[in-house]
N, C-alpha and C. Protein backbone atom coordinates (compact mmCIF):
# COMPACT_ATOMS: atom_id res chain seq x y z
N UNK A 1 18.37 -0.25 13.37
CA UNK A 1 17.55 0.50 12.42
C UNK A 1 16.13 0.62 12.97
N UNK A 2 15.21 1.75 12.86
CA UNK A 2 14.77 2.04 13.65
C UNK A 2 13.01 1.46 12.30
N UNK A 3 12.37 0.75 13.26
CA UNK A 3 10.99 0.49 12.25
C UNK A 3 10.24 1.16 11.06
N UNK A 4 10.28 1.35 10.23
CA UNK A 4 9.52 2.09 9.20
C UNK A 4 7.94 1.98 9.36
N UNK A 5 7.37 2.64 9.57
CA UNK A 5 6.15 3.57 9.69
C UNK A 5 5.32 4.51 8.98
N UNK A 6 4.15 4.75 8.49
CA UNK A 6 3.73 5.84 7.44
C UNK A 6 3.76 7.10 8.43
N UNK A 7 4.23 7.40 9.57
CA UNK A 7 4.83 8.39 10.60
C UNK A 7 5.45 8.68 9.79
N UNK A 8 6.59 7.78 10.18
CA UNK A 8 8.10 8.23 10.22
C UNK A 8 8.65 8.59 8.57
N UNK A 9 7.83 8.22 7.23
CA UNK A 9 8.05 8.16 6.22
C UNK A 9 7.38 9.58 5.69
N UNK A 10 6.19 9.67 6.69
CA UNK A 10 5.50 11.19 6.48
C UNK A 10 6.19 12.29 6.60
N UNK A 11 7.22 12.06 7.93
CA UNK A 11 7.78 13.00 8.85
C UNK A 11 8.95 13.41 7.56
N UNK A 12 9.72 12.48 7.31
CA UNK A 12 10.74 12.56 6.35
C UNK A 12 10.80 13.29 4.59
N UNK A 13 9.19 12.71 4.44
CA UNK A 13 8.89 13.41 2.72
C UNK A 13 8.81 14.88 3.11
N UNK A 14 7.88 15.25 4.55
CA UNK A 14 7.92 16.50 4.77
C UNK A 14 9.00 17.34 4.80
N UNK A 15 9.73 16.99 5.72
CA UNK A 15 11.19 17.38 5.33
C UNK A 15 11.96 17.38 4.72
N UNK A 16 11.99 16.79 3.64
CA UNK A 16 12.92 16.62 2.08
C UNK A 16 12.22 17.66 1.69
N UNK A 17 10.03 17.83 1.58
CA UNK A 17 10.07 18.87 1.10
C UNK A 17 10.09 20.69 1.24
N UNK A 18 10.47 20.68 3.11
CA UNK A 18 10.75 22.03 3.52
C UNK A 18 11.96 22.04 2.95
N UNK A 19 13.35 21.34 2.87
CA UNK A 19 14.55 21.30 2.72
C UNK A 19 14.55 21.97 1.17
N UNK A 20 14.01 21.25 0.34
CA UNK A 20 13.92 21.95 -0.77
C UNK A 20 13.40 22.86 -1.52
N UNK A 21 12.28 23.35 -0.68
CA UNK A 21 11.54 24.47 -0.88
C UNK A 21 12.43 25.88 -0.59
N UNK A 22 13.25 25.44 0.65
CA UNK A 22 13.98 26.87 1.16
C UNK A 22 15.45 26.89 0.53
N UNK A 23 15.56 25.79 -0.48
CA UNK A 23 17.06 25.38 -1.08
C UNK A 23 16.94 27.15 -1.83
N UNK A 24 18.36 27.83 -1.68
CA UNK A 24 18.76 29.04 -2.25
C UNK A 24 18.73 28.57 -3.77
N UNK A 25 18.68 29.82 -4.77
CA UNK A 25 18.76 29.45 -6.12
C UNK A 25 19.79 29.42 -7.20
N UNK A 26 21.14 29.48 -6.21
CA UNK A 26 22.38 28.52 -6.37
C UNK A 26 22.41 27.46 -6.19
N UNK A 27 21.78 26.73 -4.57
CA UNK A 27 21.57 25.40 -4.24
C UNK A 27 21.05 25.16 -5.27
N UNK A 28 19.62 25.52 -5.69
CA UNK A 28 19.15 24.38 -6.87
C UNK A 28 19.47 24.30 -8.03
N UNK A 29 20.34 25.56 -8.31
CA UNK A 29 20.90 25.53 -9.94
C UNK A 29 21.54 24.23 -9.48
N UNK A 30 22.51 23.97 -8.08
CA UNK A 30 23.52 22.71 -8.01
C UNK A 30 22.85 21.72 -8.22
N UNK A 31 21.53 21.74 -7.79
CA UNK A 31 21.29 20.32 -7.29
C UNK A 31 20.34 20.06 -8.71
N UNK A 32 19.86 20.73 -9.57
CA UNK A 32 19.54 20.90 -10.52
C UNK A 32 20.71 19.76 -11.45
N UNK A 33 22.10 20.48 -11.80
CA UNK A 33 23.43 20.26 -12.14
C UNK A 33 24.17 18.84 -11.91
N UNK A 34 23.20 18.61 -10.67
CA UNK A 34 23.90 17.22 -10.43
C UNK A 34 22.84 15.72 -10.65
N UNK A 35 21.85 16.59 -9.87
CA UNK A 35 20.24 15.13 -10.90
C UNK A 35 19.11 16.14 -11.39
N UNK A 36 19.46 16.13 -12.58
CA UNK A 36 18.93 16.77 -13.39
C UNK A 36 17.13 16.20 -13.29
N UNK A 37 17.10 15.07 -12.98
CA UNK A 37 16.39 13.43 -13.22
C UNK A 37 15.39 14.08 -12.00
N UNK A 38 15.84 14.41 -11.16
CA UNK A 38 15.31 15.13 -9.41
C UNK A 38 14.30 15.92 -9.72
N UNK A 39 14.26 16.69 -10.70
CA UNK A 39 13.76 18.19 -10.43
C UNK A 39 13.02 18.20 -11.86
N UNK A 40 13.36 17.31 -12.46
CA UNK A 40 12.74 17.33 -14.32
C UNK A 40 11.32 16.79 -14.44
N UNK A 41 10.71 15.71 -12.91
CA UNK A 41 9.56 15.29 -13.67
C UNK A 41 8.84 15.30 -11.93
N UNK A 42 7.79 15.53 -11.63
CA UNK A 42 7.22 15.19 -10.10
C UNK A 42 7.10 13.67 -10.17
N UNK A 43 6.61 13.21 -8.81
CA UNK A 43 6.55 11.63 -8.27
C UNK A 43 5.26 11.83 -9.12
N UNK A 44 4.38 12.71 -9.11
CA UNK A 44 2.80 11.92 -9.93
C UNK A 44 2.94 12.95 -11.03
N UNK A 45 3.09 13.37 -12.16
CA UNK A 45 2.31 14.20 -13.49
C UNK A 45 1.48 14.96 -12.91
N UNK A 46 0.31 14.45 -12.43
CA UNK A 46 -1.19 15.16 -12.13
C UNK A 46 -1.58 14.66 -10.80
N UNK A 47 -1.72 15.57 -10.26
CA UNK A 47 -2.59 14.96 -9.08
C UNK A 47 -3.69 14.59 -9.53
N UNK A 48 -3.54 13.27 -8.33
CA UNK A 48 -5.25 11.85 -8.21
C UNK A 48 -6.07 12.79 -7.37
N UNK A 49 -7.32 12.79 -8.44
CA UNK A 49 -8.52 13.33 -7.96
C UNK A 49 -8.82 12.35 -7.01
N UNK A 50 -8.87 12.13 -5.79
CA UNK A 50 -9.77 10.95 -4.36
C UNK A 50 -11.18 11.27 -4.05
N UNK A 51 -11.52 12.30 -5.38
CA UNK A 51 -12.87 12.99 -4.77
C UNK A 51 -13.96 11.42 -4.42
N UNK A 52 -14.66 11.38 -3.91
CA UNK A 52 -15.69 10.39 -3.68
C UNK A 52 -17.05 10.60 -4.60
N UNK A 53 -16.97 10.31 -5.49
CA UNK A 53 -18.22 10.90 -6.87
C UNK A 53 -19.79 9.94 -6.62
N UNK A 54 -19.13 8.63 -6.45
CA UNK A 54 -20.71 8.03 -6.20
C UNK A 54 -20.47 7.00 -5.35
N UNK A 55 -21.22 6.18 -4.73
CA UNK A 55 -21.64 5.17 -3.98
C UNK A 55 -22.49 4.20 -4.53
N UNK A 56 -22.26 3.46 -4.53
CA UNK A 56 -23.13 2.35 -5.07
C UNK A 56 -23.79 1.10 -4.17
N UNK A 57 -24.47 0.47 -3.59
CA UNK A 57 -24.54 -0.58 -2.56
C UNK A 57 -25.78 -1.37 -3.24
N UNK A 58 -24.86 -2.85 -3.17
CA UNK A 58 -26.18 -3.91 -3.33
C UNK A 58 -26.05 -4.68 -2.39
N UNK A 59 -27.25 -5.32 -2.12
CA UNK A 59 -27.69 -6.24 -0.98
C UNK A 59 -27.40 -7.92 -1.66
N UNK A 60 -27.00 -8.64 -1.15
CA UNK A 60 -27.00 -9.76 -1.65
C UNK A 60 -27.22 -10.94 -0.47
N UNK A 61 -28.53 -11.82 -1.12
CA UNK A 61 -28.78 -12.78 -0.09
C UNK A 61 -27.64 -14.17 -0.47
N UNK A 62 -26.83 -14.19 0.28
CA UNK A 62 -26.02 -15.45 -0.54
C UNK A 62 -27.01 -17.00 0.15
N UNK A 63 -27.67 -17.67 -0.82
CA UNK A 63 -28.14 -19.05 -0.92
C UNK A 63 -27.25 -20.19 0.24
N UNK A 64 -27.47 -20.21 1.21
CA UNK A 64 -26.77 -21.62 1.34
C UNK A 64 -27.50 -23.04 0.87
N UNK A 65 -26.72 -24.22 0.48
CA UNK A 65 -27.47 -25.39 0.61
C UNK A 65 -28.91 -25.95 1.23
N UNK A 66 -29.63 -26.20 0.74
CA UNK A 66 -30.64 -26.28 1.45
C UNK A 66 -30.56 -27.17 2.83
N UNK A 67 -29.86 -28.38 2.85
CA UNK A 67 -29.47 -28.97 4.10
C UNK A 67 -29.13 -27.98 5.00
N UNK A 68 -27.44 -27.50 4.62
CA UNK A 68 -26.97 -26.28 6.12
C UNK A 68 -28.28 -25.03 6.18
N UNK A 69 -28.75 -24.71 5.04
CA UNK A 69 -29.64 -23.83 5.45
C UNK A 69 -30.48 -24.23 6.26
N UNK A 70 -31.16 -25.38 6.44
CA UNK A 70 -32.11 -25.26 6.80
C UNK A 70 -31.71 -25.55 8.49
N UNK A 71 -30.60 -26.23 8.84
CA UNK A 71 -29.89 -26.00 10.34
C UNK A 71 -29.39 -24.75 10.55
N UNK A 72 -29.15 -23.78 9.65
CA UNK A 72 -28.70 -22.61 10.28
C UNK A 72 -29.66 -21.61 10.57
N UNK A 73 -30.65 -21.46 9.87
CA UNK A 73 -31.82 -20.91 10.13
C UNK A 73 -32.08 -20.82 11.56
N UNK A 74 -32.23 -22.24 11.94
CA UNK A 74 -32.63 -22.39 13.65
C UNK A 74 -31.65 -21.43 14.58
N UNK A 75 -30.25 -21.35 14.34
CA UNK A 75 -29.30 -20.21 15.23
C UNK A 75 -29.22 -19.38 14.48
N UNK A 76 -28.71 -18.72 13.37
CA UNK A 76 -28.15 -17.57 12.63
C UNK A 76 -29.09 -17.19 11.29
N UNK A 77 -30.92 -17.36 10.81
CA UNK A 77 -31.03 -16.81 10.29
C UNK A 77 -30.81 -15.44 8.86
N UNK A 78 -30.35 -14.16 9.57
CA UNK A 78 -30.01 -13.01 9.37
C UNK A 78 -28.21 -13.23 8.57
N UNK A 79 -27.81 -14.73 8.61
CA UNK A 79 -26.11 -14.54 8.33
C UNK A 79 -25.66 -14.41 6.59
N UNK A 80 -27.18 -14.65 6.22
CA UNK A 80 -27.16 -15.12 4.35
C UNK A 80 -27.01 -13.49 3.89
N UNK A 81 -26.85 -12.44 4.58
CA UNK A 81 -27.28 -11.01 4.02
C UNK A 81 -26.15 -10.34 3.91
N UNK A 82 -25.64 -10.38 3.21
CA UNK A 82 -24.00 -9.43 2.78
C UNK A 82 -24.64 -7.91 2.22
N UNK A 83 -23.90 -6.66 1.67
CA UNK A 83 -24.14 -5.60 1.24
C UNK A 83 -22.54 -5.58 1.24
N UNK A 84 -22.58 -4.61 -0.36
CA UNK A 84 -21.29 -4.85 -1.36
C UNK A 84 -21.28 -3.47 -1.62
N UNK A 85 -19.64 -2.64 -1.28
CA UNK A 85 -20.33 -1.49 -1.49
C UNK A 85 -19.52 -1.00 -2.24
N UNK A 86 -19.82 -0.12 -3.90
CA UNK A 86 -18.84 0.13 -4.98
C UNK A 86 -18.35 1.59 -4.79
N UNK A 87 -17.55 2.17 -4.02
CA UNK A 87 -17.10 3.66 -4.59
C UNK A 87 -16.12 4.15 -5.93
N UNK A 88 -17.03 5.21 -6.03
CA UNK A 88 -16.01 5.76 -7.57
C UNK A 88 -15.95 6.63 -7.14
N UNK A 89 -14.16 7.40 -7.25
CA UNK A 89 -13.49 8.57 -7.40
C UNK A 89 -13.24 9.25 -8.57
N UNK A 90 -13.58 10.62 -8.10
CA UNK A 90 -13.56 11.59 -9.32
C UNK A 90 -12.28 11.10 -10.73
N UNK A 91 -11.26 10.71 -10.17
CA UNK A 91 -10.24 10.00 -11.21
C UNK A 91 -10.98 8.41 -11.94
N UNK A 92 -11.81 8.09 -11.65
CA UNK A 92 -12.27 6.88 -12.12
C UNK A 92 -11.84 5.58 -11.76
N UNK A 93 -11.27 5.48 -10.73
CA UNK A 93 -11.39 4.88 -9.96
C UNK A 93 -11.87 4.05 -9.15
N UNK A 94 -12.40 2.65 -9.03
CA UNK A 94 -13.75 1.87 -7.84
C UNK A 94 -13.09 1.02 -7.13
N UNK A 95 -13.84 1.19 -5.96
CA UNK A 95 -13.19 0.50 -4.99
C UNK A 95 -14.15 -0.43 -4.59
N UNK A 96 -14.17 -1.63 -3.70
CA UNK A 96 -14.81 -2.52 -3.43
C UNK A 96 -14.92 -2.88 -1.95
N UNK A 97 -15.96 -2.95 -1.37
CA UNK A 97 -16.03 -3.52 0.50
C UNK A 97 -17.05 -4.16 0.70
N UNK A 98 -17.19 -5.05 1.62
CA UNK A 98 -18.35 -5.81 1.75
C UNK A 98 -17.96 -5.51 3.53
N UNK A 99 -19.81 -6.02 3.60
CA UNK A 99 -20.46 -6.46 4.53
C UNK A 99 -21.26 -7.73 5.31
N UNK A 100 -21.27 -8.25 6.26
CA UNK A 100 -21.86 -9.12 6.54
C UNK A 100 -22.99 -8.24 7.16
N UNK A 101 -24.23 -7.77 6.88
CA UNK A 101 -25.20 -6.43 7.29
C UNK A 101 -25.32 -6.79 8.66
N UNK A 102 -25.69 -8.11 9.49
CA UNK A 102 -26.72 -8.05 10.64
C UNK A 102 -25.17 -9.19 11.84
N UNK A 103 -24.01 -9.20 11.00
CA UNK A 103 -22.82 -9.41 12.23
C UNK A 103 -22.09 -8.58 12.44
N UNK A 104 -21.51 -7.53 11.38
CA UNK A 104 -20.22 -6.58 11.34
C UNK A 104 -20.59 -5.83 12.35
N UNK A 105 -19.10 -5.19 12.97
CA UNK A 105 -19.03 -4.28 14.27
C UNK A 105 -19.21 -3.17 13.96
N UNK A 106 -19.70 -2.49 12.69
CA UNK A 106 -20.33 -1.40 12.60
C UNK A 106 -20.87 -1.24 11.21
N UNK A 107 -22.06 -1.53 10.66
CA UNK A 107 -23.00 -0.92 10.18
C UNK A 107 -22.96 0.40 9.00
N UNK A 108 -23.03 0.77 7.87
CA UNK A 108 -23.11 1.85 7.47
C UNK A 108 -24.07 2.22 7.13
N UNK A 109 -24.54 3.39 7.57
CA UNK A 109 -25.59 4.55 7.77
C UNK A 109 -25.61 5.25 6.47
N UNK A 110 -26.86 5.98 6.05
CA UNK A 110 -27.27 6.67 5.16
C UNK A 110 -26.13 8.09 5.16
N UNK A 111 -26.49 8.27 6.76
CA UNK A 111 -25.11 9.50 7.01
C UNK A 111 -23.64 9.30 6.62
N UNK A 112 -23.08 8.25 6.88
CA UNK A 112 -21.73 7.91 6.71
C UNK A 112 -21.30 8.21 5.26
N UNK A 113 -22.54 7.45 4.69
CA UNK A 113 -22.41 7.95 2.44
C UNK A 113 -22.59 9.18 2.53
N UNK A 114 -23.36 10.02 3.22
CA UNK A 114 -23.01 11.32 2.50
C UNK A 114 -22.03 11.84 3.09
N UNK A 115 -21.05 11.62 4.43
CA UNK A 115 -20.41 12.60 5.00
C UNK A 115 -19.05 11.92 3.96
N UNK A 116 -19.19 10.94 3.35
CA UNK A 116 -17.91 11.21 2.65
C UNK A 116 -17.77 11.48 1.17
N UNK A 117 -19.38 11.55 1.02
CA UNK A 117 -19.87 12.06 -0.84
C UNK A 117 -19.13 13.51 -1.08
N UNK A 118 -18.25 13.61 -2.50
CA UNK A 118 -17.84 15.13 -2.52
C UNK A 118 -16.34 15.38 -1.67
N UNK A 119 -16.39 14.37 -0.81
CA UNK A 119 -15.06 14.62 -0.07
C UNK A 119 -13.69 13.83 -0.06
N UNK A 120 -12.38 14.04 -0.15
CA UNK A 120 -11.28 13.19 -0.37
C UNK A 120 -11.46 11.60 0.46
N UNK A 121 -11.39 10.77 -0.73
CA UNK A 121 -11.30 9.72 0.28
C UNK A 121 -10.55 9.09 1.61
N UNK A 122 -8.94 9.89 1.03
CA UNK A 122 -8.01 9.67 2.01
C UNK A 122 -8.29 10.21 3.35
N UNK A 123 -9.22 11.44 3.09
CA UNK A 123 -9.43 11.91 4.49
C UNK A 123 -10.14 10.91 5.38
N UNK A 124 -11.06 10.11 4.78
CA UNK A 124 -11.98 8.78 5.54
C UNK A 124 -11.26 7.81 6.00
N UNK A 125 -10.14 7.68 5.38
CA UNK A 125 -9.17 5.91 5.70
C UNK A 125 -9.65 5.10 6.90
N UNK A 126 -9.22 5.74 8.11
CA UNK A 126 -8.91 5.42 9.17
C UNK A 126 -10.31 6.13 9.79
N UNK A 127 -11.18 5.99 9.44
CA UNK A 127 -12.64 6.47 10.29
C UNK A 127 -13.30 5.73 10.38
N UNK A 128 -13.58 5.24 11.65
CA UNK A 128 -13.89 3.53 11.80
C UNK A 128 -15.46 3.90 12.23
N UNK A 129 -15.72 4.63 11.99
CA UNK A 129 -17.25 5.10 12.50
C UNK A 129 -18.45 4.74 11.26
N UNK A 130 -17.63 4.91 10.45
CA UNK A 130 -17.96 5.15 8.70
C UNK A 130 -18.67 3.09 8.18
N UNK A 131 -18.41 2.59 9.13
CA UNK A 131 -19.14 0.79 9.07
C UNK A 131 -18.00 0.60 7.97
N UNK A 132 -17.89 -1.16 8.26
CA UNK A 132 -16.56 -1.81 7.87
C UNK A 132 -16.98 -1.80 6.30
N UNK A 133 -17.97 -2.08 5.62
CA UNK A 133 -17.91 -2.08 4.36
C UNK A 133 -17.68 -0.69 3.43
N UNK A 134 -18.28 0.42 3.34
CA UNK A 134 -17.61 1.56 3.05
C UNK A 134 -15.87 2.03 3.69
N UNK A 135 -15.45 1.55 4.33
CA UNK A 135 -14.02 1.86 5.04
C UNK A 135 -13.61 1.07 4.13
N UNK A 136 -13.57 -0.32 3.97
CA UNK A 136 -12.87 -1.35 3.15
C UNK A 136 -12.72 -0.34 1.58
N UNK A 137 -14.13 -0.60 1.13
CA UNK A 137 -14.06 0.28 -0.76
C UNK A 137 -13.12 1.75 -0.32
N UNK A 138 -13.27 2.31 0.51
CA UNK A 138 -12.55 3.23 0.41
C UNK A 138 -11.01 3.39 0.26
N UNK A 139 -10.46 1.84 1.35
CA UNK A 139 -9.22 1.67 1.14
C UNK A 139 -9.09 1.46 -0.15
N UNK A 140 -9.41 0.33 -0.86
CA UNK A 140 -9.02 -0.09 -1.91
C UNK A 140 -9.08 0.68 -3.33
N UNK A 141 -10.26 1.80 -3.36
CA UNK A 141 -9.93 2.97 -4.07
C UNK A 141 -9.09 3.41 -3.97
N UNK A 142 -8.38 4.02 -2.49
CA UNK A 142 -7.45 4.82 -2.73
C UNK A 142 -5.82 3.88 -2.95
N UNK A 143 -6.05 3.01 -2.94
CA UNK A 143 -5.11 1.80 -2.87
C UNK A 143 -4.54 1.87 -4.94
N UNK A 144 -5.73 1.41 -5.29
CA UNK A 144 -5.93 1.57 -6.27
C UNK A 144 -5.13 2.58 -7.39
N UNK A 145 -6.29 3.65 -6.52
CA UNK A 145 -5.61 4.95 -7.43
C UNK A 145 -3.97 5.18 -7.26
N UNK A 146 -3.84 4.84 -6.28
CA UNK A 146 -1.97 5.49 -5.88
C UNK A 146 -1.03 4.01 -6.66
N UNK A 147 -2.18 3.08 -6.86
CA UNK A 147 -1.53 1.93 -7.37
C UNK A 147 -0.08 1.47 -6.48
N UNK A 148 -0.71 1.18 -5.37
CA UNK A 148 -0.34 0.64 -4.51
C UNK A 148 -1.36 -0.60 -3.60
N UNK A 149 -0.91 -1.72 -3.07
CA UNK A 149 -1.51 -2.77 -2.68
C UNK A 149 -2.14 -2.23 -1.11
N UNK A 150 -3.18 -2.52 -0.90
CA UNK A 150 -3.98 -1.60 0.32
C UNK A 150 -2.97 -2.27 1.67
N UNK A 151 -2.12 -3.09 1.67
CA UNK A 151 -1.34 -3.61 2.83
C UNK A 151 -0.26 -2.00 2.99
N UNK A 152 0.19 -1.37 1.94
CA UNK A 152 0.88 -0.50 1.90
C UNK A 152 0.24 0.94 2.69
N UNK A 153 -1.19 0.66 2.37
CA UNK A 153 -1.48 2.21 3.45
C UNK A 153 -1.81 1.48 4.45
N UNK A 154 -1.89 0.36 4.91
CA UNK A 154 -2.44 -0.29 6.38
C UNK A 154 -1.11 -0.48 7.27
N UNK A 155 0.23 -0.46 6.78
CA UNK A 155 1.48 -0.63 7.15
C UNK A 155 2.26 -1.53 6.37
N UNK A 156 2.84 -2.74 7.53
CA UNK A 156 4.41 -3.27 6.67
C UNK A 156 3.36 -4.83 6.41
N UNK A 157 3.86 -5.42 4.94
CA UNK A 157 3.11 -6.53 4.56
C UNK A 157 3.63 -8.02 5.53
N UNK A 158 2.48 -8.35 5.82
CA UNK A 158 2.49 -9.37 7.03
C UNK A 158 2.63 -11.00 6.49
N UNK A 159 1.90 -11.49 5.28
CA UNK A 159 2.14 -12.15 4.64
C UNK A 159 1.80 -12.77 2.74
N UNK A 160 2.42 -13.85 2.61
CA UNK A 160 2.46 -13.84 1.04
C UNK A 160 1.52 -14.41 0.55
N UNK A 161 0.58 -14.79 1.23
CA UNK A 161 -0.87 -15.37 0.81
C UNK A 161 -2.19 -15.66 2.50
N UNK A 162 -3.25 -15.74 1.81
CA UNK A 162 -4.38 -15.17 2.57
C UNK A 162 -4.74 -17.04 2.71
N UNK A 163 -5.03 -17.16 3.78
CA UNK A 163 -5.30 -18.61 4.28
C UNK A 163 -6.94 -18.29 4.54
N UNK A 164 -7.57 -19.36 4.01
CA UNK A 164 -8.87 -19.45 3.98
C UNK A 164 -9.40 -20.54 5.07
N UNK A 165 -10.20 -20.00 5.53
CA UNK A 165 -10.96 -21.18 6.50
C UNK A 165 -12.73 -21.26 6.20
N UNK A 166 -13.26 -22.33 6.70
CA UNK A 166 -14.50 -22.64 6.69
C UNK A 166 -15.23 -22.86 7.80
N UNK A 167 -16.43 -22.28 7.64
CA UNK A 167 -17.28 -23.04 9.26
C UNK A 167 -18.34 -23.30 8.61
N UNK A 168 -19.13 -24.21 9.76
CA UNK A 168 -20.32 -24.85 9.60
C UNK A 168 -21.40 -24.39 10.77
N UNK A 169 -22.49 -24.69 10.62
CA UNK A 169 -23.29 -24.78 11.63
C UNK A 169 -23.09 -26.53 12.15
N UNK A 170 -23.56 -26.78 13.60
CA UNK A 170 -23.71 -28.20 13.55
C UNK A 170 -24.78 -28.68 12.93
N UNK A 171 -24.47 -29.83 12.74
CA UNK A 171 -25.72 -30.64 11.56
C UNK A 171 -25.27 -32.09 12.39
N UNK A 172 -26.35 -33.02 12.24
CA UNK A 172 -26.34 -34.55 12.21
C UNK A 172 -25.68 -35.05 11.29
N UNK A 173 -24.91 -36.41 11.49
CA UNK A 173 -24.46 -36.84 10.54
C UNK A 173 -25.01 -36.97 9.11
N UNK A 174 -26.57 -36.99 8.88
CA UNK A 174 -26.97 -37.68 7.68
C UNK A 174 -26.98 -36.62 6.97
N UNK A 175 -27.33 -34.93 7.64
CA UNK A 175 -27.03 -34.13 6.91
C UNK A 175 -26.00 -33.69 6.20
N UNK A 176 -24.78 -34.30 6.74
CA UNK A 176 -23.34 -34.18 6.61
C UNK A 176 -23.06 -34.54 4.80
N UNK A 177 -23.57 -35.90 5.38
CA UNK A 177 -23.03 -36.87 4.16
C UNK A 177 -24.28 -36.47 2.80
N UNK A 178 -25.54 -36.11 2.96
CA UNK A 178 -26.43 -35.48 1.99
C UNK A 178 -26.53 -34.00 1.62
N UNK A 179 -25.83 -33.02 2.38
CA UNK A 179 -25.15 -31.83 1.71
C UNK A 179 -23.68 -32.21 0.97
N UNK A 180 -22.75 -32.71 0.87
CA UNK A 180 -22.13 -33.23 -0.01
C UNK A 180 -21.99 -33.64 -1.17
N UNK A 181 -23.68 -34.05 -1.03
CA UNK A 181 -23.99 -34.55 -2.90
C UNK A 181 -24.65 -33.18 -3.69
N UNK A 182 -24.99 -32.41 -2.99
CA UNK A 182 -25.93 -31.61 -3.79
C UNK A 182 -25.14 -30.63 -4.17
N UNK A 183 -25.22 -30.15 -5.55
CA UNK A 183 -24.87 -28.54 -5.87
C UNK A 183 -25.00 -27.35 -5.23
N UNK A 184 -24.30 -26.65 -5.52
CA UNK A 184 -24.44 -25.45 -4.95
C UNK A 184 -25.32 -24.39 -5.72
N UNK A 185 -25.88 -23.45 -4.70
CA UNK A 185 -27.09 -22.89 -5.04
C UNK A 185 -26.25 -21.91 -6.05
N UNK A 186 -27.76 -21.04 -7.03
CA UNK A 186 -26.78 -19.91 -7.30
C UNK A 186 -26.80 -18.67 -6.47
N UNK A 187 -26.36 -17.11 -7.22
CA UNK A 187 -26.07 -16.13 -5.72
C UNK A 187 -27.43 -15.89 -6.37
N UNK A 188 -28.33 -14.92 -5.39
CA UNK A 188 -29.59 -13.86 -5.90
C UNK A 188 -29.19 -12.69 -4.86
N UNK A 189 -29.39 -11.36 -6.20
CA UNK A 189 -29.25 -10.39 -5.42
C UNK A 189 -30.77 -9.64 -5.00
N UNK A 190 -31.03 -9.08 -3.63
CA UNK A 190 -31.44 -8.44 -3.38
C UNK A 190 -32.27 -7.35 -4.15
């Protein structure tokens, strides 16, 4: 059996729907006759508006501990600065992506929000130019809207839960054992 693919699944809806478009209007009285169920209701009611209506972006400094903060400062500064970015589709719809602003492998630009303001989101999916946090909200809008899990437009689901890891900066022991006692900060946004 040959791999399933959003290709090969594309290739196929297309062709179910030339096949039935050019079905004669005997064929479909038949096929009408035989699943009635087929031809009585479409896969969606209404088409999903994907229009891209607004953008939203907040900056958020996330707090570390004052101990690791104050060792991370010395190498990584710039790492406390996330940007969170909300899209809404004309169907009402929001999607959600973040950023790490001053590590991610690409950045989103003032240009990138407008070249996809007004325009289908699906057309953006896979436009890696567009910086990882707007690409992310975009998936998950359109994820969303089709109410489907965003593993489904990325391909075949890989696994049944998301394993979390942690890092540190190095610290001395005493810092070790005296960030341990202290609470955690709260978030402040930007």
């Amino acid at each position: 059996m040959e791999k399933p693919t959003r290709r090969n699944w594309l290739q196929g809806a297309a062709s179910s729907a030339v096949t039935l478009a050019g079905a004669s209007a005997t064929g479909a009285a038949a096929l009408t006759s035989t699943a009635p169920a087929l031809l009585a209701a479409p896969a969606i009611a209404t088409p999903l508006n994907l229009t891209v209506r607004k953008i939203d972006v907040t900056w958020v400094n996330v707090p570390f501990r004052p101990v690791p903060a104050r060792n991370l400062v010395r190498e990584l500064p710039h790492w406390t600065v996330f940007v969170i970015y909300k899209v809404t589709l004309a169907c009402g719809v929001t999607g959600f992506g973040e950023t790490m602003q001053y590590y991610t492998w690409k950045t989103v630009s003032d240009e990138a929000m407008a070249r996809v303001l007004n325009r289908n989101a699906a057309d953006f999916l896979w436009d890696d130019s567009l910086g990882a946090g707007l690409q992310q909200a975009l998936f998950d809008a359109v994820g969303k809207a089709m109410g489907v899990p965003v593993h489904r437009l990325l391909g075949q689901k890989v696994r049944d839960r998301a394993f979390i890891s942690w890092w540190a900066i190095d610290m001395p022991g005493d810092d070790w054992s005296s960030s341990a006692a202290t609470p955690p900060p709260k978030l402040h946004l930007l």
